[in-house]
Protein backbone atom coordinates (compact mmCIF):
# COMPACT_ATOMS: atom_id res chain seq x y z
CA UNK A 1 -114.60 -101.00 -99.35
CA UNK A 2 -117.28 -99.24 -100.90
CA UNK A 3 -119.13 -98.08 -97.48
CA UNK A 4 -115.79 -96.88 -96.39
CA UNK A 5 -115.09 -95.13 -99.25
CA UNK A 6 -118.85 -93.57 -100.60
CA UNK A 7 -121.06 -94.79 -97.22
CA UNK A 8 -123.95 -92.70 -98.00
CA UNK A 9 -124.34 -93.77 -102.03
CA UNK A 10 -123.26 -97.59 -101.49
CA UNK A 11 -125.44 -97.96 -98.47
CA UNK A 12 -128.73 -96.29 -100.42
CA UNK A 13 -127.55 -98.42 -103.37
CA UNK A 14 -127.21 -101.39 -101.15
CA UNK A 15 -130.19 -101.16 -99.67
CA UNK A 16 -132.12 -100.63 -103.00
CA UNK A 17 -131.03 -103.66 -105.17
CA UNK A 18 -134.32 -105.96 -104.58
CA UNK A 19 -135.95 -103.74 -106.70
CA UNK A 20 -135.29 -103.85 -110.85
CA UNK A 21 -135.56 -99.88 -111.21
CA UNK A 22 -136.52 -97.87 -108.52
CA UNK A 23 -137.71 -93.77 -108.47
CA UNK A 24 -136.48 -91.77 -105.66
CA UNK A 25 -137.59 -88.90 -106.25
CA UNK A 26 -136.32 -87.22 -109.57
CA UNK A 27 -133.61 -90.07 -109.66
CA UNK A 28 -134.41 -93.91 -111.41
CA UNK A 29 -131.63 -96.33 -109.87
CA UNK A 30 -131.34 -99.12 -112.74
CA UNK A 31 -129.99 -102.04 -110.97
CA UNK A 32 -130.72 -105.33 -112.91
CA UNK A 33 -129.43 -105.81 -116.09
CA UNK A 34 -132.13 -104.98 -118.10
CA UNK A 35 -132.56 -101.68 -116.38
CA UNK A 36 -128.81 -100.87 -116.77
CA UNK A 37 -128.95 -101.88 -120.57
CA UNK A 38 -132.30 -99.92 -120.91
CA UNK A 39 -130.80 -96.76 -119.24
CA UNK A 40 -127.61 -97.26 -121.39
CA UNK A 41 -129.38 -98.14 -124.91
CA UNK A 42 -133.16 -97.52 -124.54
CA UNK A 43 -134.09 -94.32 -122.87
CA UNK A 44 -132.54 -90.78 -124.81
CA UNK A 45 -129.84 -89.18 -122.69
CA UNK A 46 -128.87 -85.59 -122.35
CA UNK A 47 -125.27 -86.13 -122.58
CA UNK A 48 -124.16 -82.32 -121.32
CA UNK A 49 -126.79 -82.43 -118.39
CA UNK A 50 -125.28 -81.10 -115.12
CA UNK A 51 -124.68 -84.44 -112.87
CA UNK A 52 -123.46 -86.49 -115.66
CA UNK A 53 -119.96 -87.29 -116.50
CA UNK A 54 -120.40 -85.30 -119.93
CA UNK A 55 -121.62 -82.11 -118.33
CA UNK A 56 -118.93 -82.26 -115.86
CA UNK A 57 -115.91 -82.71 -118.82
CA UNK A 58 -118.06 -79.85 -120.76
CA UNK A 59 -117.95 -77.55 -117.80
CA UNK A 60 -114.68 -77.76 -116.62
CA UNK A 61 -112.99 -78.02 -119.86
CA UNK A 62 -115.07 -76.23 -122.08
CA UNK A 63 -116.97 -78.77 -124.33
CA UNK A 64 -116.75 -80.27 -127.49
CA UNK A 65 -114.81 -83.46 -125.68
CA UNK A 66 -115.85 -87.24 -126.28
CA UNK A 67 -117.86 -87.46 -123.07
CA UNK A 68 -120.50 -84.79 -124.17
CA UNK A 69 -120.71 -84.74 -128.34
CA UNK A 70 -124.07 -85.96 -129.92
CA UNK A 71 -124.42 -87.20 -133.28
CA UNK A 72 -121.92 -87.55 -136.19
CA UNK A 73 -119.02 -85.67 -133.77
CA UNK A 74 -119.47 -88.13 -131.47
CA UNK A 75 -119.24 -91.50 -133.36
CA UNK A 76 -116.09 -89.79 -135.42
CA UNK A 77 -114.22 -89.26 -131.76
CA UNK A 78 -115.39 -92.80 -130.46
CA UNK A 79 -113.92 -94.51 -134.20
CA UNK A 80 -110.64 -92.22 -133.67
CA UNK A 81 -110.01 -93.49 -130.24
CA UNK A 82 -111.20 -96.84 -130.79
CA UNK A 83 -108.63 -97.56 -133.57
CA UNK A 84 -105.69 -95.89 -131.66
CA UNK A 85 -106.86 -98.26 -128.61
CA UNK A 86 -106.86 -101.58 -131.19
CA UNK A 87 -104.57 -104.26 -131.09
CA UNK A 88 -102.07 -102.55 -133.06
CA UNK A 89 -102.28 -99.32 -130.52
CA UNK A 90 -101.89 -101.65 -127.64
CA UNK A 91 -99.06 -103.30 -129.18
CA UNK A 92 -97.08 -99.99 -129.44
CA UNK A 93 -97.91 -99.10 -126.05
CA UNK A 94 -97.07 -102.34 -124.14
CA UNK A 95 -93.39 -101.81 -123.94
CA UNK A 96 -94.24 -98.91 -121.88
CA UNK A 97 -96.39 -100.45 -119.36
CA UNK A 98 -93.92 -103.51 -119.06
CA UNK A 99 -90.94 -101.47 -118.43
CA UNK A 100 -92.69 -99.82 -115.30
CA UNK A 101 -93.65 -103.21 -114.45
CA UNK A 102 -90.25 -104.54 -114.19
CA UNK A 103 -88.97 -101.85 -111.87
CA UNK A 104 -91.33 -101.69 -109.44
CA UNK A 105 -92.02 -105.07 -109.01
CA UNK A 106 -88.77 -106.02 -108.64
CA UNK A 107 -88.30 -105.02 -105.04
CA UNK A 108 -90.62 -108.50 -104.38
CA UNK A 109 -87.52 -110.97 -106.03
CA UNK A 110 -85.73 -109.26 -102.82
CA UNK A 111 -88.25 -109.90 -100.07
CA UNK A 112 -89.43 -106.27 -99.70
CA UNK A 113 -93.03 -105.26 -99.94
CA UNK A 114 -94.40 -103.21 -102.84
CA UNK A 115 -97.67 -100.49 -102.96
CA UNK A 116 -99.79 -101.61 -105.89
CA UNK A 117 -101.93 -98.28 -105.85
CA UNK A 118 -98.29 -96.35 -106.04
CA UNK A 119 -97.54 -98.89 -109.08
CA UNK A 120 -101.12 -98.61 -110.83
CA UNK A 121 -100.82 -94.93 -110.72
CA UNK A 122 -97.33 -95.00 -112.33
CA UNK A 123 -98.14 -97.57 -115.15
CA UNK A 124 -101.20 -95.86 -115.95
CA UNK A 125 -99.57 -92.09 -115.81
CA UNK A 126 -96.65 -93.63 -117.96
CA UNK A 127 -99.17 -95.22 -120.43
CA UNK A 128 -101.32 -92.33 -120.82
CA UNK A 129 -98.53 -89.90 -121.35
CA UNK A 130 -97.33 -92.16 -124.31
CA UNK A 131 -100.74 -92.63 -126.04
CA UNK A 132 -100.91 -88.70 -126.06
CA UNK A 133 -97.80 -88.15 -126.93
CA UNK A 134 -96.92 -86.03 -124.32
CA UNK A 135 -93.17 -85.56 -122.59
CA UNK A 136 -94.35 -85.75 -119.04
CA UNK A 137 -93.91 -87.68 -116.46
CA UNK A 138 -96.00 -90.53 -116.13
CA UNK A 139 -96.39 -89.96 -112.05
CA UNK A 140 -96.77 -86.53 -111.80
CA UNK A 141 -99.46 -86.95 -114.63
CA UNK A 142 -101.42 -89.63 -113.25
CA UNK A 143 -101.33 -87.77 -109.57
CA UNK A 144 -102.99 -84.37 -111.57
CA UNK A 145 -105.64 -86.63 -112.96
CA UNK A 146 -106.66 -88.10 -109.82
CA UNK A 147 -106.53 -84.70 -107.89
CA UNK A 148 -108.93 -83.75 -111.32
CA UNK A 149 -111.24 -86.45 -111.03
CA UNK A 150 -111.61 -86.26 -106.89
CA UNK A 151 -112.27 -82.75 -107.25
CA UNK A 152 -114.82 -82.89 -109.61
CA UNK A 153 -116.32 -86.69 -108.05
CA UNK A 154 -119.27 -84.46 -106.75
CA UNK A 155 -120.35 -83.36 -109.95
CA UNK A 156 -120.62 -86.93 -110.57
CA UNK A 157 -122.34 -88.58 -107.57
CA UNK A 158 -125.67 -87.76 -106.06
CA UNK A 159 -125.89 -85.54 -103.00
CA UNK A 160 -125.37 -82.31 -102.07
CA UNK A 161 -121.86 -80.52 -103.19
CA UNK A 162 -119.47 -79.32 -100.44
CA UNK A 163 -118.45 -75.50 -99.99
CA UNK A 164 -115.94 -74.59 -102.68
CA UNK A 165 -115.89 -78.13 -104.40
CA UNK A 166 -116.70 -76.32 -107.50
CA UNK A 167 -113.85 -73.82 -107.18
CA UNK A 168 -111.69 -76.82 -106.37
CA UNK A 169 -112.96 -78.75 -109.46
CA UNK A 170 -112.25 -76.02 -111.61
CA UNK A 171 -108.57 -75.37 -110.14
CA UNK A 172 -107.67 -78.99 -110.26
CA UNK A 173 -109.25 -78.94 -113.85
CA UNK A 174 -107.05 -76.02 -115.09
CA UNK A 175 -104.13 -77.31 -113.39
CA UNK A 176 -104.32 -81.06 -115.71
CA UNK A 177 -105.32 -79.03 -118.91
CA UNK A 178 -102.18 -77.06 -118.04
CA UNK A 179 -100.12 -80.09 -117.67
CA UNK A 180 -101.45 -82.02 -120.66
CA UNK A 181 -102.36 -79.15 -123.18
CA UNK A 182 -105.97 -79.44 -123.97
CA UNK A 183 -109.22 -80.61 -122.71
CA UNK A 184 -109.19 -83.69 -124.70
CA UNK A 185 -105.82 -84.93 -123.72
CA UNK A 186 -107.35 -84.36 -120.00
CA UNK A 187 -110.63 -85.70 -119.81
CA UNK A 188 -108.79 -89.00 -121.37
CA UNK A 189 -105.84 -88.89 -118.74
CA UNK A 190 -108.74 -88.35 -115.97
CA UNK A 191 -110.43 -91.79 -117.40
CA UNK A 192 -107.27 -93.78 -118.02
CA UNK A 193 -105.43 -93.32 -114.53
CA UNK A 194 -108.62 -93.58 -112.23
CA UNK A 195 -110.28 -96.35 -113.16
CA UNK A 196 -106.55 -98.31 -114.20
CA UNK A 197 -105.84 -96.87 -110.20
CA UNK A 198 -109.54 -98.25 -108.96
CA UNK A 199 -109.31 -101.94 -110.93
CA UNK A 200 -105.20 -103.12 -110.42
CA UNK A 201 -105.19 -103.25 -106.67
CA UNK A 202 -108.34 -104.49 -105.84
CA UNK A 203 -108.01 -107.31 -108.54
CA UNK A 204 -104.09 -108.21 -106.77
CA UNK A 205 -106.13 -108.10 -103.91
CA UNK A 206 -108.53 -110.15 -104.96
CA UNK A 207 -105.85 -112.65 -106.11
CA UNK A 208 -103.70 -112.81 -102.77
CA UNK A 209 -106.78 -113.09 -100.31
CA UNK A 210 -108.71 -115.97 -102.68
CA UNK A 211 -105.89 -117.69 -103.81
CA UNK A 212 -105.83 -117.08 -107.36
CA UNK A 213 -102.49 -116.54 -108.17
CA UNK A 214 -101.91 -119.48 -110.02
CA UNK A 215 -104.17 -118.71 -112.76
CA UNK A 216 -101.88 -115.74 -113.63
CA UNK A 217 -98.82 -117.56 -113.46
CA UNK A 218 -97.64 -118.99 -117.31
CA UNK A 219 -94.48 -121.17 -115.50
CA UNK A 220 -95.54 -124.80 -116.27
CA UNK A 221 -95.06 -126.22 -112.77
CA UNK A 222 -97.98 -123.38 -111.35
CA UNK A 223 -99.64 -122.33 -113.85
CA UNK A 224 -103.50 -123.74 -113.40
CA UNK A 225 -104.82 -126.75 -116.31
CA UNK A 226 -107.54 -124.80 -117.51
CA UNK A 227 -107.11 -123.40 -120.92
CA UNK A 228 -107.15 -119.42 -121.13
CA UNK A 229 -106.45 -119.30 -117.25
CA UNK A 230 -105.40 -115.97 -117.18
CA UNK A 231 -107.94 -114.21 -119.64
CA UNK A 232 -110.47 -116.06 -118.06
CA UNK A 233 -109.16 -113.97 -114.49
CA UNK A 234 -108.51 -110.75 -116.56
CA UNK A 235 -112.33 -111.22 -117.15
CA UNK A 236 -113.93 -112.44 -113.53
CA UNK A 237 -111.87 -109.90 -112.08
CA UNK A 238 -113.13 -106.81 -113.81
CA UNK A 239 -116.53 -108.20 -113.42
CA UNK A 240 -116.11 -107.77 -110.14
CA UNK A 241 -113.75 -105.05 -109.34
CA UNK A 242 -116.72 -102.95 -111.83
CA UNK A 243 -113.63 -100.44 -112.11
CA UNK A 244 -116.55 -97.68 -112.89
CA UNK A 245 -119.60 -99.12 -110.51
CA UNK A 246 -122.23 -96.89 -111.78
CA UNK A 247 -123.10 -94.50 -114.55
CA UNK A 248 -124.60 -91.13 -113.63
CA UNK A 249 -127.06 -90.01 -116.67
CA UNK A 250 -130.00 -87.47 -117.19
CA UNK A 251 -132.72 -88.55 -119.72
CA UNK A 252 -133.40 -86.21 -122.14
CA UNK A 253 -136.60 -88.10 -123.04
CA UNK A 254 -139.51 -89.85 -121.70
CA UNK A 255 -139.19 -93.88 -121.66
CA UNK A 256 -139.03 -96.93 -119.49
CA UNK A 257 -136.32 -98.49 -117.58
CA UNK A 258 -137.19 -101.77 -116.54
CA UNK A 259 -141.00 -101.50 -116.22
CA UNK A 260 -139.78 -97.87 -114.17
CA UNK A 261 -141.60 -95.18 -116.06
CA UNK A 262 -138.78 -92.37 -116.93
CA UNK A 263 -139.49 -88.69 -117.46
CA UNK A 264 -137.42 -86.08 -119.36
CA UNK A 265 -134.90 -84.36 -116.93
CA UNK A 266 -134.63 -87.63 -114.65
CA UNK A 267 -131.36 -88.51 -113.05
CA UNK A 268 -130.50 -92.34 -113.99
CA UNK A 269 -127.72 -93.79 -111.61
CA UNK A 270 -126.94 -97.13 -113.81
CA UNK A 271 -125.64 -99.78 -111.55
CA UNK A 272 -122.94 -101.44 -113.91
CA UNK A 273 -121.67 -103.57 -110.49
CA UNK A 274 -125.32 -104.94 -110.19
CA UNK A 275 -125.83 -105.59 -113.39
CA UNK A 276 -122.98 -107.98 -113.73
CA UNK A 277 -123.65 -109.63 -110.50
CA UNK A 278 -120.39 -108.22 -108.92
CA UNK A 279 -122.52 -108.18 -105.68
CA UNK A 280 -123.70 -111.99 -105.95
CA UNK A 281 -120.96 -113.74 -107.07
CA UNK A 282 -117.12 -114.19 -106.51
CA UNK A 283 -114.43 -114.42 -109.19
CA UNK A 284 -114.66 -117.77 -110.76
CA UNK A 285 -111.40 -118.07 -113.57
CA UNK A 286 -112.66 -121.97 -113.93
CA UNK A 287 -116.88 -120.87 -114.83
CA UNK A 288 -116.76 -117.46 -116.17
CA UNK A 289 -119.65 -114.96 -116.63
CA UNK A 290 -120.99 -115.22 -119.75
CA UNK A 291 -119.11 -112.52 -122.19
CA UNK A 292 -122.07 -110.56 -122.91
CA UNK A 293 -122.69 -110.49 -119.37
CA UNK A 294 -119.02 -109.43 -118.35
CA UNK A 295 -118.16 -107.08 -120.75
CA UNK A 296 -120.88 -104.71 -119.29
CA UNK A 297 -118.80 -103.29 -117.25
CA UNK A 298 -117.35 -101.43 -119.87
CA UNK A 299 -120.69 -100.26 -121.17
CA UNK A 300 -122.85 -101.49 -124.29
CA UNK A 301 -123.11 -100.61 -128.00
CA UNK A 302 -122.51 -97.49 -128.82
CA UNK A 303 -121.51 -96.70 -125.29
CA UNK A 304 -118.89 -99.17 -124.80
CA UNK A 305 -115.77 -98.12 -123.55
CA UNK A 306 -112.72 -97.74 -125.94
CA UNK A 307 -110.04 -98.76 -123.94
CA UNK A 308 -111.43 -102.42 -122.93
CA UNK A 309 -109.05 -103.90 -124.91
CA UNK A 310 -105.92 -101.75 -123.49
CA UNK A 311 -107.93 -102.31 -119.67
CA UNK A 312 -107.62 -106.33 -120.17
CA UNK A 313 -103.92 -106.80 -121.52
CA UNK A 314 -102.78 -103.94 -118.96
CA UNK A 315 -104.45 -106.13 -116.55
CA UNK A 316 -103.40 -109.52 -117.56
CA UNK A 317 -99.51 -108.31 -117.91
CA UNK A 318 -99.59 -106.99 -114.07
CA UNK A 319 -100.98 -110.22 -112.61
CA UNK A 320 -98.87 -112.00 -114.20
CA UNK A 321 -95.67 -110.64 -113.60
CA UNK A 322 -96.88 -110.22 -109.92
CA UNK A 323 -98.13 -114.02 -109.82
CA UNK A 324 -94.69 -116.14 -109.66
CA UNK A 325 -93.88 -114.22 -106.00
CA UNK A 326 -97.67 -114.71 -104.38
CA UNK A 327 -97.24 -111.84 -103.15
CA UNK A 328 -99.86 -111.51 -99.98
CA UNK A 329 -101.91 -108.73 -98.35
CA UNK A 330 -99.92 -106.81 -95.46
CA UNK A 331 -102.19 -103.96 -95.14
CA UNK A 332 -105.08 -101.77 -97.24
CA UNK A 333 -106.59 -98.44 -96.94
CA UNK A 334 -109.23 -96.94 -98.40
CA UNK A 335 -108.92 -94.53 -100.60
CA UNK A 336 -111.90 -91.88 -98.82
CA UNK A 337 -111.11 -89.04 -101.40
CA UNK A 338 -110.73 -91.26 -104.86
CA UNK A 339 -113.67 -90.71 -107.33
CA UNK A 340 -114.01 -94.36 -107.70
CA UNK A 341 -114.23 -96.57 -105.04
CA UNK A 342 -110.57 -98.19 -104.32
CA UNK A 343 -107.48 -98.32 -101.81
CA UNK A 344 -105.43 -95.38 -101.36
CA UNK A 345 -102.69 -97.64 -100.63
CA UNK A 346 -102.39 -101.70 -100.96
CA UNK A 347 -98.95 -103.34 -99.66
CA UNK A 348 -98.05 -106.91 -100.68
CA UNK A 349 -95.61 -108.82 -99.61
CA UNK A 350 -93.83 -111.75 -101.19
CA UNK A 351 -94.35 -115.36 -99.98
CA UNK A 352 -92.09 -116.77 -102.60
């Protein structure tokens, strides 16, 4: 799925991993997980630098937005979000997420197939609209952000930009910020709905072609003996769907990545996939990664990801309300447009 979808990055990436930290160049790939935590923690980072995910949001929207503050700004937006993101934030927002659930899985109780990307994108449009507190339709919204963050995926990436993708970022930009009603309120709908739309199909996926169903499903009769069978899943499976595989960064310092000598101005491509093992091992519910090797994929310290918490239960809820029909595989394509790597459309069927 990833050669289909990015075959130029995943096979250089691929054929790269042997190596801890490797220069290409003006780029350091950090694949290991020291590299990956260096690159994250360790080595200074020009957080507006063109190529980046900060100095993308700060282009097309302006600046000033989570992705590309420094300093005090920056920890005072992270706290914000965090708490609105907590358990109490997630709490309030479940009912909205379950509601979407329950229609659109529903077609399975009646023997028809559903699309999990067309459900992902819904939840995670409805979601997002509520935690802003915007009166918009959670579709429409979640199809502007992923028109936003395809657009703009070459800002991201390495390689050379097509003719007019910068127009087209910019349009598809101004047509979310339009939509949503500031720059803030968009760069968070971008993140929500893409990587929610990259991680729910390919961990049902996961679950119909390896059998895992079971540890998703709470009735008695199915539900698997170990304890914490479905958070246990939650966890294997965003190890290794990686929702976000790598990090693009710039260095804004001299330093080390694994042994790699890094200079100022350096692009760092942090492998977040590699450095969980996503490549090397399968989903195991019954002999989980380690946490503090799992929860990488969401970033580290003061660059972990606010929404893991909202990512897990979202997660968790959507297996297991799709676990009691086993729903199977009936066809999967890959999504060749998406910013992250994922399916563009996933069909299960019921077997129950």
């Amino acid at each position: 799925m990833y050669l289909a979808s990015h075959p130029v990055l995943f096979a250089l990436l691929a054929a790269t991993r042997r190596w801890p930290a490797l220069r290409l160049g003006g780029t350091v790939l950090a694949h290991s997980r020291e590299a990956y935590l260096d690159g994250l923690l360790r080595v200074p980072l020009d957080r507006t630098a063109e190529g980046t995910t900060g100095g993308a949001a700060g282009r097309l929207t302006g600046g000033g937005l989570l992705f590309d503050q420094e300093g005090a700004a920056h920890r005072a937006s992270r706290r914000t979000l965090a708490d609105s993101l907590g358990t109490e934030g997630v709490a309030t927002l479940r009912p909205v997420w379950t509601s979407v659930l329950a229609e659109r899985i529903a077609p399975l109780a009646e023997g028809r197939p559903i699309d999990v990307v067309d459900l992902a994108a819904s939840l995670s449009g409805a979601t997002t609209a509520a935690m802003l507190g915007l009166d918009v339709d959670g579709a429409v919204l979640a199809a502007a952000a992923r028109e936003a963050a395809a657009a703009g995926a070459r800002d991201h990436l390495p390689g050379l930009p097509r003719p007019g993708a910068r127009k087209a970022a910019e349009e598809a930009a101004a047509r979310l910020n339009a939509l949503v009603g500031s720059p803030t309120a968009a760069i968070l709908a971008v993140a929500a709905v893409n990587t929610t739309v990259a991680a729910v199909p390919r961990a049902a996926a996961w679950c119909a072609d390896a059998s895992l169903w079971g540890y998703a499903d709470s009735a008695p009769e199915s539900r698997a003996l170990e304890p914490r069978a479905l958070e246990s899943l939650v966890t294997e499976l965003l190890r290794v769907t990686a929702p976000t595989p790598l990090l693009p960064r710039v260095a804004a310092a001299d330093g080390t990545i694994a042994g790699c000598p890094v200079h100022a101005g350096d692009r760092l491509i942090l492998l977040a996939r590699h450095a969980v093992d996503a490549h090397r091992t399968d989903p195991d519910p019954v002999s989980p990664a380690p946490a503090h090797v799992s929860q990488l994929v969401f970033g580290a310290g003061r660059h972990a990801c606010p929404g893991a918490h909202l990512a897990r239960v979202q997660m968790a809820d959507t297996l297991a309300a799709l676990a009691p029909h086993r729903p199977r595989v009936v066809t999967a394509r890959v999504d060749r447009r998406s910013a992250l790597p994922g399916w563009s459309s996933l069909i299960l069927s019921p077997t129950r």
